[in-house]
PDBML (XML) file of the C-alpha atoms, coordinates in Angstrom:
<?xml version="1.0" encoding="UTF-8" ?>
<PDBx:datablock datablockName="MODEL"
   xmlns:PDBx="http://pdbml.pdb.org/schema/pdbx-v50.xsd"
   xmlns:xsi="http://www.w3.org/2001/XMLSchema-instance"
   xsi:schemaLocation="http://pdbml.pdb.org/schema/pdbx-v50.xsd pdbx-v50.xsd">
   <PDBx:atom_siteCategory>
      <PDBx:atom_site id="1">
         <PDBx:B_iso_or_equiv>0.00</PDBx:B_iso_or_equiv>
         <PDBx:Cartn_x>35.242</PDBx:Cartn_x>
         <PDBx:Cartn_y>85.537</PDBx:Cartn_y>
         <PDBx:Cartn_z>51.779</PDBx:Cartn_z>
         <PDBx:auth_asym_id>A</PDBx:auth_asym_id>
         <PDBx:auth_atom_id>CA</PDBx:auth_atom_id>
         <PDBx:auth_comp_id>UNK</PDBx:auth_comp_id>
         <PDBx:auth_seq_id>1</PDBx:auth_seq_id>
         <PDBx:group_PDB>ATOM</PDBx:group_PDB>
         <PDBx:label_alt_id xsi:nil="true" />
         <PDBx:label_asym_id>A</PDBx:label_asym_id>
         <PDBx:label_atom_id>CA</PDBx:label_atom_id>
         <PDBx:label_comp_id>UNK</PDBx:label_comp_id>
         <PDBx:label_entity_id>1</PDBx:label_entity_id>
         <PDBx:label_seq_id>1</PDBx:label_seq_id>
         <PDBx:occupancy>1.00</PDBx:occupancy>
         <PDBx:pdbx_PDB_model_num>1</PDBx:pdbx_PDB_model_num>
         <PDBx:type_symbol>C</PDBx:type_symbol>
      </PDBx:atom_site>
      <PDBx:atom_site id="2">
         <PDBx:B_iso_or_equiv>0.00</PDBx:B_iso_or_equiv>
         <PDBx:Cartn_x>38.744</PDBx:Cartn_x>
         <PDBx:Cartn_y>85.636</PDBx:Cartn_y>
         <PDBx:Cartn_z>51.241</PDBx:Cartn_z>
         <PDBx:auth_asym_id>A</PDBx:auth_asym_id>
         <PDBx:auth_atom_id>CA</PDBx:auth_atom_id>
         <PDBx:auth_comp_id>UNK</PDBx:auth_comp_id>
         <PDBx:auth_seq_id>2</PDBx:auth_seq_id>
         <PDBx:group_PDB>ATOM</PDBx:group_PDB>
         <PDBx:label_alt_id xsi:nil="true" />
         <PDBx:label_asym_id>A</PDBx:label_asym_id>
         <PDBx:label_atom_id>CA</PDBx:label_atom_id>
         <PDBx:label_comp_id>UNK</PDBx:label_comp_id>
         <PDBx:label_entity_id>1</PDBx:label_entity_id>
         <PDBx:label_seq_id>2</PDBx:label_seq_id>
         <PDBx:occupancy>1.00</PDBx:occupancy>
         <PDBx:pdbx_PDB_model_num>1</PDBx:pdbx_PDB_model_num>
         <PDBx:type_symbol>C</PDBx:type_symbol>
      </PDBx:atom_site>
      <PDBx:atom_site id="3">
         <PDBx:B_iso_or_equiv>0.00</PDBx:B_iso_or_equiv>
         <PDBx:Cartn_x>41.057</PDBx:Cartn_x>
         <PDBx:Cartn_y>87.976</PDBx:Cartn_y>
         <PDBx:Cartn_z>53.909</PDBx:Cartn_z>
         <PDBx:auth_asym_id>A</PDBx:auth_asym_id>
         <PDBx:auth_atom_id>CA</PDBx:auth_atom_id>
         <PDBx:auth_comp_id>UNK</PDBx:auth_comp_id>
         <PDBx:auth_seq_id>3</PDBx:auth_seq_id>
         <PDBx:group_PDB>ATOM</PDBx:group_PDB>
         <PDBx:label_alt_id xsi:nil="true" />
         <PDBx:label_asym_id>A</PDBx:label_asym_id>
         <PDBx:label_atom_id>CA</PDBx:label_atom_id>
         <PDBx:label_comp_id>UNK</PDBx:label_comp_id>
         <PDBx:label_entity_id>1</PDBx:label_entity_id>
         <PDBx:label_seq_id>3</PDBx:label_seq_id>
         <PDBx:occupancy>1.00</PDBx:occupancy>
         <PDBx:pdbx_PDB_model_num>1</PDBx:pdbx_PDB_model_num>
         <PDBx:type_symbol>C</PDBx:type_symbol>
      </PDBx:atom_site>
      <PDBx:atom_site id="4">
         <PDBx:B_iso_or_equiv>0.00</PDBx:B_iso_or_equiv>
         <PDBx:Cartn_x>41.301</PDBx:Cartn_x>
         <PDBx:Cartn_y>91.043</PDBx:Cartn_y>
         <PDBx:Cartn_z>51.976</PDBx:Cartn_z>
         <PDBx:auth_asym_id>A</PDBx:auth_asym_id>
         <PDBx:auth_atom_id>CA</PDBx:auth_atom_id>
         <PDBx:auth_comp_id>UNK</PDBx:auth_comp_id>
         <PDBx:auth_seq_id>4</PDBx:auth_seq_id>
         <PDBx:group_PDB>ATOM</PDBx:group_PDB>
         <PDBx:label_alt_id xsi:nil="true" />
         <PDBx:label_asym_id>A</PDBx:label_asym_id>
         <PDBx:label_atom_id>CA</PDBx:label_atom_id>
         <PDBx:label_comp_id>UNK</PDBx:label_comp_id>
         <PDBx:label_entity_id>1</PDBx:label_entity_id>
         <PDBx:label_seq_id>4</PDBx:label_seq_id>
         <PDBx:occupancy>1.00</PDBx:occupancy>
         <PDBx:pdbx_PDB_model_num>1</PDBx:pdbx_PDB_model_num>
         <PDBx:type_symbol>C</PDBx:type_symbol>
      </PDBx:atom_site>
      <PDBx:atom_site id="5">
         <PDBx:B_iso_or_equiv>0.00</PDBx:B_iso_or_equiv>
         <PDBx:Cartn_x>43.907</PDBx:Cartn_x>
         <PDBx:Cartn_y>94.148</PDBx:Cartn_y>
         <PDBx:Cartn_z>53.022</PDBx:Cartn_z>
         <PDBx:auth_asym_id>A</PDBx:auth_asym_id>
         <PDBx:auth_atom_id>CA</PDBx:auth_atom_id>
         <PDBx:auth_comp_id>UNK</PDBx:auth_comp_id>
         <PDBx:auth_seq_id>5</PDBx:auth_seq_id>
         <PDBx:group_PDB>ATOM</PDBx:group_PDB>
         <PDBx:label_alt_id xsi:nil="true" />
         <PDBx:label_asym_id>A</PDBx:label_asym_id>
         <PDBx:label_atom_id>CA</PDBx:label_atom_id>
         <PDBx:label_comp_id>UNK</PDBx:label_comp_id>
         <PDBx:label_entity_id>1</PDBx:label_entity_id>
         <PDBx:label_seq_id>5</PDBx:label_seq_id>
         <PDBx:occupancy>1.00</PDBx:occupancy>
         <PDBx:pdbx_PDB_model_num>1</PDBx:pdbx_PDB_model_num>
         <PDBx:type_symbol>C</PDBx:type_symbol>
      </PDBx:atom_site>
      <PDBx:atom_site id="6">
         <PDBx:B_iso_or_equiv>0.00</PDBx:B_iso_or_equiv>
         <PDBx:Cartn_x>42.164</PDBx:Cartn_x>
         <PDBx:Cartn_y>97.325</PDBx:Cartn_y>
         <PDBx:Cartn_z>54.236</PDBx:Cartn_z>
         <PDBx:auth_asym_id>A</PDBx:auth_asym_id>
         <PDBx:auth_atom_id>CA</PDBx:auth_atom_id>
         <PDBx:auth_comp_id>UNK</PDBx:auth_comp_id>
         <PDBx:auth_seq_id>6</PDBx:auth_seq_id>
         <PDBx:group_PDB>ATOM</PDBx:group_PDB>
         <PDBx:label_alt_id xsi:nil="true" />
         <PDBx:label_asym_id>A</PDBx:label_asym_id>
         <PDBx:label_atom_id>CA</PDBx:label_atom_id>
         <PDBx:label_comp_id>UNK</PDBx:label_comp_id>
         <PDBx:label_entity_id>1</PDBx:label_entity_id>
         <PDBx:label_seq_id>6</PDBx:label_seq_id>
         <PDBx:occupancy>1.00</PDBx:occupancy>
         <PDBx:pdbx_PDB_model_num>1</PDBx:pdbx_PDB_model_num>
         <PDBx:type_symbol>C</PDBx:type_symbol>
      </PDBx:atom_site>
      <PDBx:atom_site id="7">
         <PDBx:B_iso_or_equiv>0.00</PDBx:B_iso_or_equiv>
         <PDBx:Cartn_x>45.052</PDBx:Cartn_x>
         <PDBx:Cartn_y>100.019</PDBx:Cartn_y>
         <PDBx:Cartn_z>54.486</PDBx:Cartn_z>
         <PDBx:auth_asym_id>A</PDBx:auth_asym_id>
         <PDBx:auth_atom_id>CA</PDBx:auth_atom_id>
         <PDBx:auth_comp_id>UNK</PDBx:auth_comp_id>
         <PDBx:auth_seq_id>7</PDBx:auth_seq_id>
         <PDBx:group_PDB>ATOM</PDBx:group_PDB>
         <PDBx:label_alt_id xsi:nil="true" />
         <PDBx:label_asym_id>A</PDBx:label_asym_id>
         <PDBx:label_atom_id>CA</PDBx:label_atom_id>
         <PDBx:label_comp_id>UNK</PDBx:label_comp_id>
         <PDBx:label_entity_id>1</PDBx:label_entity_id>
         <PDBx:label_seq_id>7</PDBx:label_seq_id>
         <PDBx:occupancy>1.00</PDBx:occupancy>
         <PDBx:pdbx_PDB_model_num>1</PDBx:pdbx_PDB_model_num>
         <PDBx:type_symbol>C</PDBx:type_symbol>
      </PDBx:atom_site>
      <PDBx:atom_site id="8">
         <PDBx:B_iso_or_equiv>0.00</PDBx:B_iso_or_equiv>
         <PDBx:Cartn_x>48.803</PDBx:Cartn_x>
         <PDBx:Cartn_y>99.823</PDBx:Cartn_y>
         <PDBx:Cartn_z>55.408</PDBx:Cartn_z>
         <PDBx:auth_asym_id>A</PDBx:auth_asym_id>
         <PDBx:auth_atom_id>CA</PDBx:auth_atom_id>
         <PDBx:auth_comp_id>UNK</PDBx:auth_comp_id>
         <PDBx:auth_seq_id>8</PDBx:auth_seq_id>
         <PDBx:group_PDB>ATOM</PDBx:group_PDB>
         <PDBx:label_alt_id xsi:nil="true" />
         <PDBx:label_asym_id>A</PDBx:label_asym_id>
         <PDBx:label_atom_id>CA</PDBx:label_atom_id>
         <PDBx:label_comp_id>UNK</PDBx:label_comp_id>
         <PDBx:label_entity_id>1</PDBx:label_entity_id>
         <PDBx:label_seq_id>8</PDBx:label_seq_id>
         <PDBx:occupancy>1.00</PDBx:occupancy>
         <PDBx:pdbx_PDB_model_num>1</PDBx:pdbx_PDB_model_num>
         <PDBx:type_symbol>C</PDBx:type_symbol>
      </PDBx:atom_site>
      <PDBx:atom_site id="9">
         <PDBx:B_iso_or_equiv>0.00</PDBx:B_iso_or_equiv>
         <PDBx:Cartn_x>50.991</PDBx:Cartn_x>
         <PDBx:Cartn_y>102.703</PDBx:Cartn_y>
         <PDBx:Cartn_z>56.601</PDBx:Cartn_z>
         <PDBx:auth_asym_id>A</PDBx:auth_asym_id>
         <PDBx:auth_atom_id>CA</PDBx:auth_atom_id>
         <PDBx:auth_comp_id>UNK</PDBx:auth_comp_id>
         <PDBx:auth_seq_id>9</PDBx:auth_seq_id>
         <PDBx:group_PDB>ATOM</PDBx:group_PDB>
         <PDBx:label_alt_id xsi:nil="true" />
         <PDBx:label_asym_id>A</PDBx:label_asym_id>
         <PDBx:label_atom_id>CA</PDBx:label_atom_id>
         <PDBx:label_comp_id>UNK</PDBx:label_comp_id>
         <PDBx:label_entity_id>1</PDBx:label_entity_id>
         <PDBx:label_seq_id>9</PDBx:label_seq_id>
         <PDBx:occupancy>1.00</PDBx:occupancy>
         <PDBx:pdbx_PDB_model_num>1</PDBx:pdbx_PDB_model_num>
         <PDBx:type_symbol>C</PDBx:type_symbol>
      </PDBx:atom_site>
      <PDBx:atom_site id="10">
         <PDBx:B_iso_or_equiv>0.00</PDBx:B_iso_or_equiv>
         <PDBx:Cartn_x>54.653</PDBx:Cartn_x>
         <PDBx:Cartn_y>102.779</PDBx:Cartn_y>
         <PDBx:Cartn_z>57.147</PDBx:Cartn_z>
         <PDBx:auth_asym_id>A</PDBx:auth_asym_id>
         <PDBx:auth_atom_id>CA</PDBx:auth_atom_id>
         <PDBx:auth_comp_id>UNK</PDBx:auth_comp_id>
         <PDBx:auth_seq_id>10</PDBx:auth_seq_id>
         <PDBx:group_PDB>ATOM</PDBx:group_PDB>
         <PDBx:label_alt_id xsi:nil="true" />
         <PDBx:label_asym_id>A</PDBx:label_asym_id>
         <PDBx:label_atom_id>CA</PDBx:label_atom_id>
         <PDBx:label_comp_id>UNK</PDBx:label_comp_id>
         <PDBx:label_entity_id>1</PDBx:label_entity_id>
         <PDBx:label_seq_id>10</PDBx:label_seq_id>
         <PDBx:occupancy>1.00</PDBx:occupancy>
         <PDBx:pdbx_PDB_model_num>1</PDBx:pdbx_PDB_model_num>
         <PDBx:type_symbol>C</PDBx:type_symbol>
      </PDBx:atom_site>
      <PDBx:atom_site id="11">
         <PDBx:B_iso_or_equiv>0.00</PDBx:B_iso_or_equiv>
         <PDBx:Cartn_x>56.703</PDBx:Cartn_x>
         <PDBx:Cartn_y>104.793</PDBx:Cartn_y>
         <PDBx:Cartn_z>59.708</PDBx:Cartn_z>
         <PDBx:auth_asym_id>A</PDBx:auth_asym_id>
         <PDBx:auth_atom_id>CA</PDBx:auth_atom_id>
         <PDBx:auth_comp_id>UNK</PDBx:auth_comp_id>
         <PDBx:auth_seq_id>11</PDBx:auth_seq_id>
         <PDBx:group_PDB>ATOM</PDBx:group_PDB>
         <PDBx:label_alt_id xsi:nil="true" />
         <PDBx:label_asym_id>A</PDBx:label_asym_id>
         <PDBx:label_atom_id>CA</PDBx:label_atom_id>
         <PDBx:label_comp_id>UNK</PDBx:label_comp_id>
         <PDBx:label_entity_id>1</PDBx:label_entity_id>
         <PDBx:label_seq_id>11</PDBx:label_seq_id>
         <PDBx:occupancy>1.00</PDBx:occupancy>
         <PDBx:pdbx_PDB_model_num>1</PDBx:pdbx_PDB_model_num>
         <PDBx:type_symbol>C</PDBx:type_symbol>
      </PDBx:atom_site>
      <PDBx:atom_site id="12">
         <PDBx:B_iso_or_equiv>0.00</PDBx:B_iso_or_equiv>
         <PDBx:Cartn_x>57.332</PDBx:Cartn_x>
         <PDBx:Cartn_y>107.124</PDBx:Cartn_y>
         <PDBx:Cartn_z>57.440</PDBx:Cartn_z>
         <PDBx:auth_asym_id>A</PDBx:auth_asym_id>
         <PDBx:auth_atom_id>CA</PDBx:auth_atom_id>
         <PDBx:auth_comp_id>UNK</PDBx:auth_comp_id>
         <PDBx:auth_seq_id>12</PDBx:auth_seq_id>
         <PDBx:group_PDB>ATOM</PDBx:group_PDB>
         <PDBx:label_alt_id xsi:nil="true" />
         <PDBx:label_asym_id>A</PDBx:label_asym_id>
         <PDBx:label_atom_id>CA</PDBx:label_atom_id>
         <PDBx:label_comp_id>UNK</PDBx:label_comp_id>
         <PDBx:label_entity_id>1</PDBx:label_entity_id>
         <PDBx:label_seq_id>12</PDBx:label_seq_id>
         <PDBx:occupancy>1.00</PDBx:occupancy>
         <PDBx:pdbx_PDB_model_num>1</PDBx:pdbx_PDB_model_num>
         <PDBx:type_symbol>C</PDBx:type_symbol>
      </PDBx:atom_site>
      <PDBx:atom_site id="13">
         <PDBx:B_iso_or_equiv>0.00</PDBx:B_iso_or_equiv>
         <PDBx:Cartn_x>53.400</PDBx:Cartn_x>
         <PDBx:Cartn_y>108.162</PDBx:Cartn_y>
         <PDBx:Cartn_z>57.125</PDBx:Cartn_z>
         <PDBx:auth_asym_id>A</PDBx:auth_asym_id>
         <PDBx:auth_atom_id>CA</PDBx:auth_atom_id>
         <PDBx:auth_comp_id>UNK</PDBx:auth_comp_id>
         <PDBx:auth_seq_id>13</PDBx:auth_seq_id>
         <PDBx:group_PDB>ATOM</PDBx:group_PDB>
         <PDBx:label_alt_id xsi:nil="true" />
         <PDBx:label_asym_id>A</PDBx:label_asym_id>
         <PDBx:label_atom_id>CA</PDBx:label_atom_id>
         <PDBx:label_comp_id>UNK</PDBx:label_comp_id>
         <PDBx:label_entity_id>1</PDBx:label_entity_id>
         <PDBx:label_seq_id>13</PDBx:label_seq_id>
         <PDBx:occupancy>1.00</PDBx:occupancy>
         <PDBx:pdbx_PDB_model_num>1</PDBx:pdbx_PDB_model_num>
         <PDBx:type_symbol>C</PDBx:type_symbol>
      </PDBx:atom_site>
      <PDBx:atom_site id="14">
         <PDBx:B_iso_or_equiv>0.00</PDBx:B_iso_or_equiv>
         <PDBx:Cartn_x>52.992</PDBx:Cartn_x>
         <PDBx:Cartn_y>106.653</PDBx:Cartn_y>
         <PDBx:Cartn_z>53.371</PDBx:Cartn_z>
         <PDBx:auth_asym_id>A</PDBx:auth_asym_id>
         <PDBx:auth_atom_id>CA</PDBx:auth_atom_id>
         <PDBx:auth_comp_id>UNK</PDBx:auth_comp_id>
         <PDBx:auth_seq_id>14</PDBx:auth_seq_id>
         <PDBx:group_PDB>ATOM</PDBx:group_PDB>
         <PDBx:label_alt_id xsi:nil="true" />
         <PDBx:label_asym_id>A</PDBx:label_asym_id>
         <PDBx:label_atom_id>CA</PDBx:label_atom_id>
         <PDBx:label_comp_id>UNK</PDBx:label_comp_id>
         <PDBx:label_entity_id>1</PDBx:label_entity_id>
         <PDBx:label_seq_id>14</PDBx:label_seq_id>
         <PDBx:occupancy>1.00</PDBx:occupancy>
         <PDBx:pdbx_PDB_model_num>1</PDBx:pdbx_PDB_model_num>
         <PDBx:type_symbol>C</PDBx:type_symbol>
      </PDBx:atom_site>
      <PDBx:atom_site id="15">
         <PDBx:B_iso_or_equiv>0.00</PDBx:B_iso_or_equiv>
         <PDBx:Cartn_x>49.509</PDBx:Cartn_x>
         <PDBx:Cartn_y>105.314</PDBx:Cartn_y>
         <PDBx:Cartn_z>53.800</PDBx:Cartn_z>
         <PDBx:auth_asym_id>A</PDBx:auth_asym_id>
         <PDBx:auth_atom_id>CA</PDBx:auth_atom_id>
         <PDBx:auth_comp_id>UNK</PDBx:auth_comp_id>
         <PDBx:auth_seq_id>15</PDBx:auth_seq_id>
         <PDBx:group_PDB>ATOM</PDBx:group_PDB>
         <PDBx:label_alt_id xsi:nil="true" />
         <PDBx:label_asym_id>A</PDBx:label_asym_id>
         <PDBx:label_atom_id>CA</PDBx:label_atom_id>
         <PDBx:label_comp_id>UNK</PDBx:label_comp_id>
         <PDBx:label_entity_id>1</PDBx:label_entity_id>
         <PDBx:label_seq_id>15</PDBx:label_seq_id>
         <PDBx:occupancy>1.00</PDBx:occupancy>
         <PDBx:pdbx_PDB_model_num>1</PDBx:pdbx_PDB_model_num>
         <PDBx:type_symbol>C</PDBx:type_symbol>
      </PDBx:atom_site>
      <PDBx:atom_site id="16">
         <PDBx:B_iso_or_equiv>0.00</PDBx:B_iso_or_equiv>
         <PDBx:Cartn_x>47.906</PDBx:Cartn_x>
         <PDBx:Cartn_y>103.531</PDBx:Cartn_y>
         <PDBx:Cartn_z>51.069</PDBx:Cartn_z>
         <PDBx:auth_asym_id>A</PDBx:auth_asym_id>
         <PDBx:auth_atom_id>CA</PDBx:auth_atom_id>
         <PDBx:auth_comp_id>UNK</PDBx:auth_comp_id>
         <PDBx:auth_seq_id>16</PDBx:auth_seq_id>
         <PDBx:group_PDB>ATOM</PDBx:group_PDB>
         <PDBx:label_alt_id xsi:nil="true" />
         <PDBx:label_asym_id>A</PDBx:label_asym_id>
         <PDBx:label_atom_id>CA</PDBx:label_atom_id>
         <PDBx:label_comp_id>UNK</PDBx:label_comp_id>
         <PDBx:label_entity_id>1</PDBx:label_entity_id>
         <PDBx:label_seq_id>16</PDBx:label_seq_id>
         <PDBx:occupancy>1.00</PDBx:occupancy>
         <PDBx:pdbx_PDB_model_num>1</PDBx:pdbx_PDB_model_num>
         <PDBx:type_symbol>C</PDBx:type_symbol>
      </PDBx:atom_site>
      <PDBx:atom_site id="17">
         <PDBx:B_iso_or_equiv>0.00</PDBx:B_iso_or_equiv>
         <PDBx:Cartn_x>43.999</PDBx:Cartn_x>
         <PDBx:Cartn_y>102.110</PDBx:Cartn_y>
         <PDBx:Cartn_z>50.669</PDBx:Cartn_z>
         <PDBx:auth_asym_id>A</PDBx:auth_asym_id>
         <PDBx:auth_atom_id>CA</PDBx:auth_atom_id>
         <PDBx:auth_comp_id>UNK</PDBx:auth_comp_id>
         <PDBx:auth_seq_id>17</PDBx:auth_seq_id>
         <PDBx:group_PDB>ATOM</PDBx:group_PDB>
         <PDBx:label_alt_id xsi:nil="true" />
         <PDBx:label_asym_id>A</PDBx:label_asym_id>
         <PDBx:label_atom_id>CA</PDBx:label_atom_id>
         <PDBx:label_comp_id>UNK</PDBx:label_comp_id>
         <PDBx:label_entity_id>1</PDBx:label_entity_id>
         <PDBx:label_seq_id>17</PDBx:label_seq_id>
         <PDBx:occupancy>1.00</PDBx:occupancy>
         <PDBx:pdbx_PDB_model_num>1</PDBx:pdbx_PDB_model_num>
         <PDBx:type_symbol>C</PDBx:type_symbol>
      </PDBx:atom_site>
      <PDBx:atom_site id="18">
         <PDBx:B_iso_or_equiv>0.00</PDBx:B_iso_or_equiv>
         <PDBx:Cartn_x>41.634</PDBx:Cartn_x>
         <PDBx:Cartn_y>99.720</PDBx:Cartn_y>
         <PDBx:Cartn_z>49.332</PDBx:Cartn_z>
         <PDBx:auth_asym_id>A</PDBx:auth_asym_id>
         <PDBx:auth_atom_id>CA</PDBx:auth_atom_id>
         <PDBx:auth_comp_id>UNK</PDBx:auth_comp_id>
         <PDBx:auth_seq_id>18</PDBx:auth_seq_id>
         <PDBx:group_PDB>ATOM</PDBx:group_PDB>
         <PDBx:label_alt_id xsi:nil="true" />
         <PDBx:label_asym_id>A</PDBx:label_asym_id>
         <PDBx:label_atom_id>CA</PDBx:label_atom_id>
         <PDBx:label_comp_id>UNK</PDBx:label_comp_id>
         <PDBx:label_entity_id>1</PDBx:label_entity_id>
         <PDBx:label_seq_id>18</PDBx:label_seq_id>
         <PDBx:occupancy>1.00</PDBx:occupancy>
         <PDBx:pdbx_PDB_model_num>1</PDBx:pdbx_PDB_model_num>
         <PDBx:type_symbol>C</PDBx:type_symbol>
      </PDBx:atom_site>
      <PDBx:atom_site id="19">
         <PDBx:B_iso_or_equiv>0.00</PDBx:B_iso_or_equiv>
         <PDBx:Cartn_x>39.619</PDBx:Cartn_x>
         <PDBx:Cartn_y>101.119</PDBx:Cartn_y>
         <PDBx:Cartn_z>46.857</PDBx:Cartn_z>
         <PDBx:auth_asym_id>A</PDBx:auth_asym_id>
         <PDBx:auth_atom_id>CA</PDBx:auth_atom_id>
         <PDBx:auth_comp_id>UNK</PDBx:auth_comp_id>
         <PDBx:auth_seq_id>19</PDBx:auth_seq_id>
         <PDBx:group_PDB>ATOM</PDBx:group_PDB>
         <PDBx:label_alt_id xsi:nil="true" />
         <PDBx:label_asym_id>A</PDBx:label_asym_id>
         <PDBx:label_atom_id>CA</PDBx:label_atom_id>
         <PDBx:label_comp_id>UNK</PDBx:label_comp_id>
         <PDBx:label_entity_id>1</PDBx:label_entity_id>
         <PDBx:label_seq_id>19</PDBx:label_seq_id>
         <PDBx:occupancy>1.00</PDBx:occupancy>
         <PDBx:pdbx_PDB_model_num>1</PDBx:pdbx_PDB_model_num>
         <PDBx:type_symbol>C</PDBx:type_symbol>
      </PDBx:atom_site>
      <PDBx:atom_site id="20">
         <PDBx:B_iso_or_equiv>0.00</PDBx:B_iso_or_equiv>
         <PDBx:Cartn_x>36.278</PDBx:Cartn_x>
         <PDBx:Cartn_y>100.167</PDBx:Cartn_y>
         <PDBx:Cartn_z>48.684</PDBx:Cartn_z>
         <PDBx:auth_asym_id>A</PDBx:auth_asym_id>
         <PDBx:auth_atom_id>CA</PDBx:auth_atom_id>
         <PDBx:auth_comp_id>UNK</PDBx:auth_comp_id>
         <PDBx:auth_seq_id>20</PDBx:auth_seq_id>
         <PDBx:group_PDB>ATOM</PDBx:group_PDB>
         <PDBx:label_alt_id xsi:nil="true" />
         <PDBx:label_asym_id>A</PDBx:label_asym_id>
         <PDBx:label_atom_id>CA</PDBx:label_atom_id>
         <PDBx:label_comp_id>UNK</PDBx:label_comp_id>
         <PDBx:label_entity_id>1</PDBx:label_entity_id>
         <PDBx:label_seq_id>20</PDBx:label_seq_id>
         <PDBx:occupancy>1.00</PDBx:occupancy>
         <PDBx:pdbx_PDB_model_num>1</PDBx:pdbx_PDB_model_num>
         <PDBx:type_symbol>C</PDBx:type_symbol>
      </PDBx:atom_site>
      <PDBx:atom_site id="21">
         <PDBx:B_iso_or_equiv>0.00</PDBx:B_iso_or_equiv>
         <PDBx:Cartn_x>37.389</PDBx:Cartn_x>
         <PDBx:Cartn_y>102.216</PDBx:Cartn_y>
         <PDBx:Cartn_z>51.891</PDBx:Cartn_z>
         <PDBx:auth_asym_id>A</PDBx:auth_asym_id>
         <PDBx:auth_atom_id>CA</PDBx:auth_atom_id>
         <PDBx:auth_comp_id>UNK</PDBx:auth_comp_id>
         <PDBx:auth_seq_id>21</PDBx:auth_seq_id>
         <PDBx:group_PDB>ATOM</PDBx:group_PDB>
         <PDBx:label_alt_id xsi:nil="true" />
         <PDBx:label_asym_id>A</PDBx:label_asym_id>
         <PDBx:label_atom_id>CA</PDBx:label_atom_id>
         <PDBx:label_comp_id>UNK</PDBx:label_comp_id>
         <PDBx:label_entity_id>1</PDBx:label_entity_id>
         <PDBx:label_seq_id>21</PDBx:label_seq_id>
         <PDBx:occupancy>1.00</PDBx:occupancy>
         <PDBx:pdbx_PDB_model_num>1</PDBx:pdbx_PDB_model_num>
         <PDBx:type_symbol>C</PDBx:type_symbol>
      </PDBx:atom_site>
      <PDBx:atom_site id="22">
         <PDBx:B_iso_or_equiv>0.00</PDBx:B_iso_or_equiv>
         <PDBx:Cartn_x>38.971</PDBx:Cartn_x>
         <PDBx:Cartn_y>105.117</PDBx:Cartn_y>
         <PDBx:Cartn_z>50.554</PDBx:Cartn_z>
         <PDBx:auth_asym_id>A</PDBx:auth_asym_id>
         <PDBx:auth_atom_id>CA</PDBx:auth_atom_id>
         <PDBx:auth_comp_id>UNK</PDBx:auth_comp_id>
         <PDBx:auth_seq_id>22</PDBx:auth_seq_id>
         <PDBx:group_PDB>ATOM</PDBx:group_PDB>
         <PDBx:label_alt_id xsi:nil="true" />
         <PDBx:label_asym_id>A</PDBx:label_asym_id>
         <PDBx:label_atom_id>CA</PDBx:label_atom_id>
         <PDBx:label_comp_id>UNK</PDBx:label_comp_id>
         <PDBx:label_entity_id>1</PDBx:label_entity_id>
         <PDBx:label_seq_id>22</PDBx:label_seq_id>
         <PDBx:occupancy>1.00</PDBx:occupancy>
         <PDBx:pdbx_PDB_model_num>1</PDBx:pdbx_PDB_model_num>
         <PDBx:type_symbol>C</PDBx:type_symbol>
      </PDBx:atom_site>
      <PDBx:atom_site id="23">
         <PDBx:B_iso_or_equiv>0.00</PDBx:B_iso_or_equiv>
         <PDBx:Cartn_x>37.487</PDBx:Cartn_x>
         <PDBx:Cartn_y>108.586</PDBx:Cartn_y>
         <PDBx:Cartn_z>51.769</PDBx:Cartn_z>
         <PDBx:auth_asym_id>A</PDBx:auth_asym_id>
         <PDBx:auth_atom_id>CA</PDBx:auth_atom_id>
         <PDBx:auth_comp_id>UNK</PDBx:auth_comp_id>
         <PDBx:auth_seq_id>23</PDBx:auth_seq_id>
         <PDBx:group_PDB>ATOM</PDBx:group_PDB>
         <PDBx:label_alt_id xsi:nil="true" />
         <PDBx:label_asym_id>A</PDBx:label_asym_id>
         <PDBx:label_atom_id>CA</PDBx:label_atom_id>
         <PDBx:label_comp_id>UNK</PDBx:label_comp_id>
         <PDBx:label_entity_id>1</PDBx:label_entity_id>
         <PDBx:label_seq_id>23</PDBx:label_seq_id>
         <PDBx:occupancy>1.00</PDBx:occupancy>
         <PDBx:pdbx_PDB_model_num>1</PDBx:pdbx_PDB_model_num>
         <PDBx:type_symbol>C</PDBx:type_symbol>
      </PDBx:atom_site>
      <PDBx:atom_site id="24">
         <PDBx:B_iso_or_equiv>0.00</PDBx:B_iso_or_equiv>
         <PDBx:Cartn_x>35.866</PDBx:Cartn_x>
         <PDBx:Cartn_y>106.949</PDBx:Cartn_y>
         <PDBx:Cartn_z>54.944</PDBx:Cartn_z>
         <PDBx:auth_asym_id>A</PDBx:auth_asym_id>
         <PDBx:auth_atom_id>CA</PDBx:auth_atom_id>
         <PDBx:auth_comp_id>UNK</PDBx:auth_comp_id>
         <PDBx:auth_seq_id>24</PDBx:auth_seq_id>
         <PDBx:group_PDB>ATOM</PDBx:group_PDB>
         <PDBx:label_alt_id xsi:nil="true" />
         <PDBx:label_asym_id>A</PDBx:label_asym_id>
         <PDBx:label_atom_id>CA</PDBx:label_atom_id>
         <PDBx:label_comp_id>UNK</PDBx:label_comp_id>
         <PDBx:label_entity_id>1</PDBx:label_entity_id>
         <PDBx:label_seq_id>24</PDBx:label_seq_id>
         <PDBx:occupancy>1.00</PDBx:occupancy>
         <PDBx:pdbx_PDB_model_num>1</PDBx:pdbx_PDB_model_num>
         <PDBx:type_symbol>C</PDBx:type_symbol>
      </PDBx:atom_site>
      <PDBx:atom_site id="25">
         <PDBx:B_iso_or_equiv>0.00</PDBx:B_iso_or_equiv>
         <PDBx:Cartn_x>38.519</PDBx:Cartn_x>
         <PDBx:Cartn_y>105.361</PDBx:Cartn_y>
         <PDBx:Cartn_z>56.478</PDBx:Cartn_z>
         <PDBx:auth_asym_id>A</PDBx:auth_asym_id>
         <PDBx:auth_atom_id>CA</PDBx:auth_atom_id>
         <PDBx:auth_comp_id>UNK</PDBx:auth_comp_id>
         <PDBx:auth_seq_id>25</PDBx:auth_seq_id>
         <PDBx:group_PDB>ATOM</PDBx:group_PDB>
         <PDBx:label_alt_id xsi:nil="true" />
         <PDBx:label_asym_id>A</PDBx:label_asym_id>
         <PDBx:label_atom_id>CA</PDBx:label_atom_id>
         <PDBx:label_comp_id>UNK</PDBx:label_comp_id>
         <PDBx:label_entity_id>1</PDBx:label_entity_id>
         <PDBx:label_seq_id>25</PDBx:label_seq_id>
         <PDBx:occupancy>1.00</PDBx:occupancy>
         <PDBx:pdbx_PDB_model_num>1</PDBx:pdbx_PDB_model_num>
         <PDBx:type_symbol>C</PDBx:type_symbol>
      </PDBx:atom_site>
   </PDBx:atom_siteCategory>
</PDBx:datablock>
């Protein structure tokens, strides 16, 4: 499979998800 992004966060704390993670990671 292809590299796929899991989650970023910035310094601020903005955190954002992949839909197949979200609410367990």
């Amino acid at each position: 499979k292809q590299r796929e992004l899991v989650a970023t966060i910035t310094p601020g704390g903005s955190s954002t998800y992949a839909d197949a993670v979200k609410g367990r990671f």
